[in-house]
N, C-alpha and C. Protein backbone atom coordinates (compact mmCIF):
# COMPACT_ATOMS: atom_id res chain seq x y z
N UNK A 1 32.77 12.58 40.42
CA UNK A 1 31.66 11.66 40.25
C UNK A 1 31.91 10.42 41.09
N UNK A 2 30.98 10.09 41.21
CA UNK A 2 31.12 8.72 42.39
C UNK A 2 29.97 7.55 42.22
N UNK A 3 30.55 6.44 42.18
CA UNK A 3 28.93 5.51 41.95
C UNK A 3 28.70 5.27 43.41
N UNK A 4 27.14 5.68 43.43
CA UNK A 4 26.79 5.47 44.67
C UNK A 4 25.78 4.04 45.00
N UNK A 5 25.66 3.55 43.95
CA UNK A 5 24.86 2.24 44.17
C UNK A 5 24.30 0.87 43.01
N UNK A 6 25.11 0.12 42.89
CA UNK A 6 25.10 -0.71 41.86
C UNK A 6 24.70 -2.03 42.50
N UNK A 7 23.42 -2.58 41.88
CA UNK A 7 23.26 -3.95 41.66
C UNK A 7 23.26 -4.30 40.14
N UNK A 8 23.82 -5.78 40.69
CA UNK A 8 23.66 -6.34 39.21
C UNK A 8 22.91 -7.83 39.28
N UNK A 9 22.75 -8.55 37.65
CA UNK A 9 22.89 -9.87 38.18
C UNK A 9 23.73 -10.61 36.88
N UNK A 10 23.88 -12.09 36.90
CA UNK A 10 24.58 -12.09 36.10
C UNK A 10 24.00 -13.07 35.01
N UNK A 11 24.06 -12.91 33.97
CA UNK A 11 23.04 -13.90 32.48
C UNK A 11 23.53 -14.85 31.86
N UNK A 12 23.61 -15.75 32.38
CA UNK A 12 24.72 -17.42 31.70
C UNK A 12 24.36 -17.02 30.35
N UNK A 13 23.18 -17.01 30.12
CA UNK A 13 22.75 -17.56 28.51
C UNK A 13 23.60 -16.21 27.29
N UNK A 14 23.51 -15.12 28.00
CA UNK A 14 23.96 -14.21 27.25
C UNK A 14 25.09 -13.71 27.61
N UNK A 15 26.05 -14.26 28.33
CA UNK A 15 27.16 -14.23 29.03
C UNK A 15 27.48 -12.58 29.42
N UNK A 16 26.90 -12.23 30.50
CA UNK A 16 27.22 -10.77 30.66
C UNK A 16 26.33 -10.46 32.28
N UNK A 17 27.12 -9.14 33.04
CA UNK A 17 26.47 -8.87 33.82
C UNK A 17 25.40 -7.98 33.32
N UNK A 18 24.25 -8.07 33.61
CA UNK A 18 23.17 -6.79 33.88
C UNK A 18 23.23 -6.08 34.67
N UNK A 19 23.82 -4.92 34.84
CA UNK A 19 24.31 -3.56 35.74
C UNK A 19 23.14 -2.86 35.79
N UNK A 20 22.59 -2.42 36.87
CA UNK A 20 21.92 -1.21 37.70
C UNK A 20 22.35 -0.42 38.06
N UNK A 21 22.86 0.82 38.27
CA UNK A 21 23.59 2.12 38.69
C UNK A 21 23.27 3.10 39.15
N UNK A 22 23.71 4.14 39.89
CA UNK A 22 23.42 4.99 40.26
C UNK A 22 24.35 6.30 40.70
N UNK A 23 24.51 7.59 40.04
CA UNK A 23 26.26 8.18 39.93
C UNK A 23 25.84 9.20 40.80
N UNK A 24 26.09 9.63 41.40
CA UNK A 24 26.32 11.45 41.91
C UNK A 24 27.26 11.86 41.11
N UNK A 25 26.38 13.14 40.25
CA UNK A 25 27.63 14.11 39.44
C UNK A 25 27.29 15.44 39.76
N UNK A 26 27.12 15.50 41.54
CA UNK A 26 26.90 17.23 41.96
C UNK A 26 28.74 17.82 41.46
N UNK A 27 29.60 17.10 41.82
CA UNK A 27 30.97 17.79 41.41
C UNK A 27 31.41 18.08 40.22
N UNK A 28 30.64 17.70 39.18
CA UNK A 28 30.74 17.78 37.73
C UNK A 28 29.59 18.77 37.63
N UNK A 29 28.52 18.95 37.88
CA UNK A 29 27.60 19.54 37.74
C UNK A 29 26.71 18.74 36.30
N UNK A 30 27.07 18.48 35.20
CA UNK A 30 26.46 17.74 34.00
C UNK A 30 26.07 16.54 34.16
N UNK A 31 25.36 15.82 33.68
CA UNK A 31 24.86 14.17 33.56
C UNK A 31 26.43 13.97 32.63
N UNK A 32 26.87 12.89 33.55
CA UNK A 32 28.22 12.07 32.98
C UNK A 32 27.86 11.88 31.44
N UNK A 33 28.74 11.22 30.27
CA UNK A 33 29.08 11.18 29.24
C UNK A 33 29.07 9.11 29.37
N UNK A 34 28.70 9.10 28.30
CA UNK A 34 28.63 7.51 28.44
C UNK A 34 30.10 6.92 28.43
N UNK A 35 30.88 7.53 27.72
CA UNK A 35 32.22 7.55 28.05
C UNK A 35 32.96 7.14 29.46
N UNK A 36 31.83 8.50 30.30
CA UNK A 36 32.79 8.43 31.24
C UNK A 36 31.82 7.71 32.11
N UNK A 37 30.82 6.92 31.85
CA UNK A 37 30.40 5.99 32.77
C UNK A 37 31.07 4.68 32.27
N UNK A 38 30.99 4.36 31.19
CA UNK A 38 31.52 3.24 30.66
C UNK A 38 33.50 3.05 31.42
N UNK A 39 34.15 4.20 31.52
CA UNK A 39 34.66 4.28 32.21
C UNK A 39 35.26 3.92 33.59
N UNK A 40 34.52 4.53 34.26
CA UNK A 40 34.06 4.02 35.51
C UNK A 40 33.35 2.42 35.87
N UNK A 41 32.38 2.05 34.96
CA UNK A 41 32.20 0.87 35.29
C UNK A 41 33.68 -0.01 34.92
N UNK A 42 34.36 0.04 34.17
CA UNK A 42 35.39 -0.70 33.52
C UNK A 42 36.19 -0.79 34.64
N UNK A 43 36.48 0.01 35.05
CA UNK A 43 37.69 0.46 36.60
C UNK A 43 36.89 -0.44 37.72
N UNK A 44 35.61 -0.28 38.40
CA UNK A 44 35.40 -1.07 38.94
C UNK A 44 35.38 -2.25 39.36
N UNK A 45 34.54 -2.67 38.13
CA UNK A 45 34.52 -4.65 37.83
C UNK A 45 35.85 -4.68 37.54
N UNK A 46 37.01 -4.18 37.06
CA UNK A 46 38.29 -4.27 36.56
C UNK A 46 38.08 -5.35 35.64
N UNK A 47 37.59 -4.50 34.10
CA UNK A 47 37.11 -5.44 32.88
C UNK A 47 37.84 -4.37 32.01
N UNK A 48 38.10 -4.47 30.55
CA UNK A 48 38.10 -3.91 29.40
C UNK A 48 37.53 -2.93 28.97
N UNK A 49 37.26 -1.72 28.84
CA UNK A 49 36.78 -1.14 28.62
C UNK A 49 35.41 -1.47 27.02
N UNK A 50 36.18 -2.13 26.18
CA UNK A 50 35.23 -2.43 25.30
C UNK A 50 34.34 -3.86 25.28
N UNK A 51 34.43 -4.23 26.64
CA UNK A 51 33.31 -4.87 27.19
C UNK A 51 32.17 -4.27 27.96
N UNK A 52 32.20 -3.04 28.14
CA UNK A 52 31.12 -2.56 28.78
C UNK A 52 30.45 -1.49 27.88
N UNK A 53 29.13 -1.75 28.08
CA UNK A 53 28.10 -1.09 26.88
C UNK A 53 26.91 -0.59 27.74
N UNK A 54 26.92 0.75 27.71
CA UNK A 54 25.69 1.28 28.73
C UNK A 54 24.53 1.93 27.37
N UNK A 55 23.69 0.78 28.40
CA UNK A 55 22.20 0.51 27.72
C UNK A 55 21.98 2.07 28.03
N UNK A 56 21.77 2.82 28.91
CA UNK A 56 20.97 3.92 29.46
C UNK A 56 21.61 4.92 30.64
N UNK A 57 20.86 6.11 30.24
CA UNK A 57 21.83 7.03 31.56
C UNK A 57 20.23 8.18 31.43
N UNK A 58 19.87 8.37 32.65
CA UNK A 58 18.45 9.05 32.91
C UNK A 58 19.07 9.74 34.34
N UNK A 59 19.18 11.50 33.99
CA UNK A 59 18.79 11.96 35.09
C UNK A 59 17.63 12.53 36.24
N UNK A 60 18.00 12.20 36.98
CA UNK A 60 16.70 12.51 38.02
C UNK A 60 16.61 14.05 38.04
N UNK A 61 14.71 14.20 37.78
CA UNK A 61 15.09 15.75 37.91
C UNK A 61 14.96 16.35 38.82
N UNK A 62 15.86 17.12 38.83
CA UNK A 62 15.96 17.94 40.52
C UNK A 62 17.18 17.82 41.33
N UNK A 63 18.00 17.16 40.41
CA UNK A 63 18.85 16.05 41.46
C UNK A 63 20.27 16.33 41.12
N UNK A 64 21.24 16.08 41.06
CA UNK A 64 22.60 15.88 40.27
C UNK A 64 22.70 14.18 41.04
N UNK A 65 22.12 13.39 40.44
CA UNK A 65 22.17 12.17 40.32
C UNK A 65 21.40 11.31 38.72
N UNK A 66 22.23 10.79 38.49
CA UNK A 66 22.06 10.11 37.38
C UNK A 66 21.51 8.77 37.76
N UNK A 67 20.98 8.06 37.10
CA UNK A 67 20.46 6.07 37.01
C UNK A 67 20.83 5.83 35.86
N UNK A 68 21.18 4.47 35.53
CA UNK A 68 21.58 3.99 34.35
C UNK A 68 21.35 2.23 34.30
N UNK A 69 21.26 1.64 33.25
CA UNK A 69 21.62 0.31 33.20
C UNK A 69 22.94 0.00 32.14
N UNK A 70 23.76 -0.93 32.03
CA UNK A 70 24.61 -1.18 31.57
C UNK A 70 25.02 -2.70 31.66
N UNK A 71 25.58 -3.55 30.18
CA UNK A 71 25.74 -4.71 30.44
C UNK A 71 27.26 -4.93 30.33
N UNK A 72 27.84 -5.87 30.67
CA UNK A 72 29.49 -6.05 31.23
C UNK A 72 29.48 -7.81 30.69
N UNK A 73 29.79 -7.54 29.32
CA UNK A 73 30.33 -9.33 28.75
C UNK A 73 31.10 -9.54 29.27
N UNK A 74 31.44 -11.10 29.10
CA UNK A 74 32.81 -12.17 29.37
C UNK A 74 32.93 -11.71 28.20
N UNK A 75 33.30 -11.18 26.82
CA UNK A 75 33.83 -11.21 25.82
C UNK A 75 33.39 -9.81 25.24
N UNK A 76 34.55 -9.59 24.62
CA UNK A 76 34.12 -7.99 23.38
C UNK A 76 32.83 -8.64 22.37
N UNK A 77 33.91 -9.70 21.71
CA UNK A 77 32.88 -10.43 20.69
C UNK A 77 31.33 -10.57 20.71
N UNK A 78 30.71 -11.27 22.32
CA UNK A 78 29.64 -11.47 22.56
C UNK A 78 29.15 -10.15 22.34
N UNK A 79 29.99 -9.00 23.53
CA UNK A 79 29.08 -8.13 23.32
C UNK A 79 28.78 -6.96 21.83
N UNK A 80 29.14 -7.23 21.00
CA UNK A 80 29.36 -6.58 19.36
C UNK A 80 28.11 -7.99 18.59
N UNK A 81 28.50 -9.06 19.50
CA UNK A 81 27.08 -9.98 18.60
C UNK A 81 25.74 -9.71 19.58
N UNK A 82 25.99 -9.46 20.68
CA UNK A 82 24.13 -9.22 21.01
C UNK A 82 23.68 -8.06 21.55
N UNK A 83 24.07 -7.19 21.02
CA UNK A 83 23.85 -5.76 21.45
C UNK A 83 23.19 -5.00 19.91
N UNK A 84 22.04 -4.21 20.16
CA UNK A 84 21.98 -4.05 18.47
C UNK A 84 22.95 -2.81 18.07
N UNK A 85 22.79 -2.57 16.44
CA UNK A 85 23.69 -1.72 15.94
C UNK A 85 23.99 -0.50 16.84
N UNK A 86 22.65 0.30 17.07
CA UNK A 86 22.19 1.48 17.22
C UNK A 86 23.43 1.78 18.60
N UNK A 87 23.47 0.44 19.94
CA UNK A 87 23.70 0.83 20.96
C UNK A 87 25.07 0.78 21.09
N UNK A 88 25.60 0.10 20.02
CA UNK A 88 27.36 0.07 19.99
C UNK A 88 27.37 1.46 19.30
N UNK A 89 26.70 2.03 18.57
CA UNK A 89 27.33 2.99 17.99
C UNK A 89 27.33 4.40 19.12
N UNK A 90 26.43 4.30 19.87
CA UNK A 90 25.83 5.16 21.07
C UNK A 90 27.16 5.15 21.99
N UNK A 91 27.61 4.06 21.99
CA UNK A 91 28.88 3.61 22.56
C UNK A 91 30.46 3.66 21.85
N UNK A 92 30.67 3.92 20.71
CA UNK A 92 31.51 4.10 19.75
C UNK A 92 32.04 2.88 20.55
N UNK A 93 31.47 1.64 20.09
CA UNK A 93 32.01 0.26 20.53
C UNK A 93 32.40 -0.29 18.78
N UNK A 94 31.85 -0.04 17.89
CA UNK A 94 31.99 0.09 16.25
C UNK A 94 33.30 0.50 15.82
N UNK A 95 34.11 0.35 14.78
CA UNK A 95 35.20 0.12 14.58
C UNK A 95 34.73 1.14 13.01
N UNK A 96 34.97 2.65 13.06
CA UNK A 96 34.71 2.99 11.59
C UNK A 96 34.24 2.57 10.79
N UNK A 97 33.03 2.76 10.01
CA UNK A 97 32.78 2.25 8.52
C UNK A 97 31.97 1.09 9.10
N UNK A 98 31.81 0.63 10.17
CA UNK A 98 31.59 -0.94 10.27
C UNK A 98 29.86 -0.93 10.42
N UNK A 99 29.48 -2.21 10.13
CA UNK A 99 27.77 -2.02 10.03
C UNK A 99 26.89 -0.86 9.68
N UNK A 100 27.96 0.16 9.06
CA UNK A 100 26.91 0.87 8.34
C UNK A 100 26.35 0.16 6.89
N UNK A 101 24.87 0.49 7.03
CA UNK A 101 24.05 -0.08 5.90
C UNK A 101 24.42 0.89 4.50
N UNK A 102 24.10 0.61 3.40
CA UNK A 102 24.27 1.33 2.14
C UNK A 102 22.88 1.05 1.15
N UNK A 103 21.98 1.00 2.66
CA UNK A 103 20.15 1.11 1.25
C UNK A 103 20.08 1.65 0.66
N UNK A 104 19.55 1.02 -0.56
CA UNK A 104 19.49 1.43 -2.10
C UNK A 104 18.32 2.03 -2.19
């Protein structure tokens, strides 16, 4: 797999990059694993791995190319406070047991 084209920009207020992406996975043949994009972005920017939280991964059809967006905090913390539940868990960025609800 290979990223073949990333812009970003970067969000003072919410302290994080906004990532644009773009993977070739003809050598894998499958749409990457958020894992293993989250991965890869981490190696790049050379950040933490549990600072990076990918919003999205959409393959093109027809293609063995993937698009994605993904955001890259200055902090774990920030990103566990402004990311909602649903997308840390999408991300196993969640720590067991944690923010699960118990509605009555």
């Amino acid at each position: 797999m290979e990223l073949k084209h990333i812009t970003y920009r970067y969000n003072p207020l919410l302290e994080r990059k906004e990532v644009y992406f773009e993977i070739d996975h003809s050598d894998k043949g499958s749409t990457p694993t958020r894992l293993e994009v989250r991965q890869m972005l981490a190696e790049h920017f050379g950040v933490e791995l549990d600072r990076v939280i990918v919003r999205k991964i959409e393959a093109l059809t027809g293609t063995m190319v993937a698009r994605g967006e993904a955001h890259i905090y200055d902090t774990a913390e920030m990103a566990r406070f402004v990311e909602p539940e649903h997308i840390l868990r999408r991300n196993k960025a969640l720590p067991e047991g944690e923010g699960e609800g118990g509605g009555s």
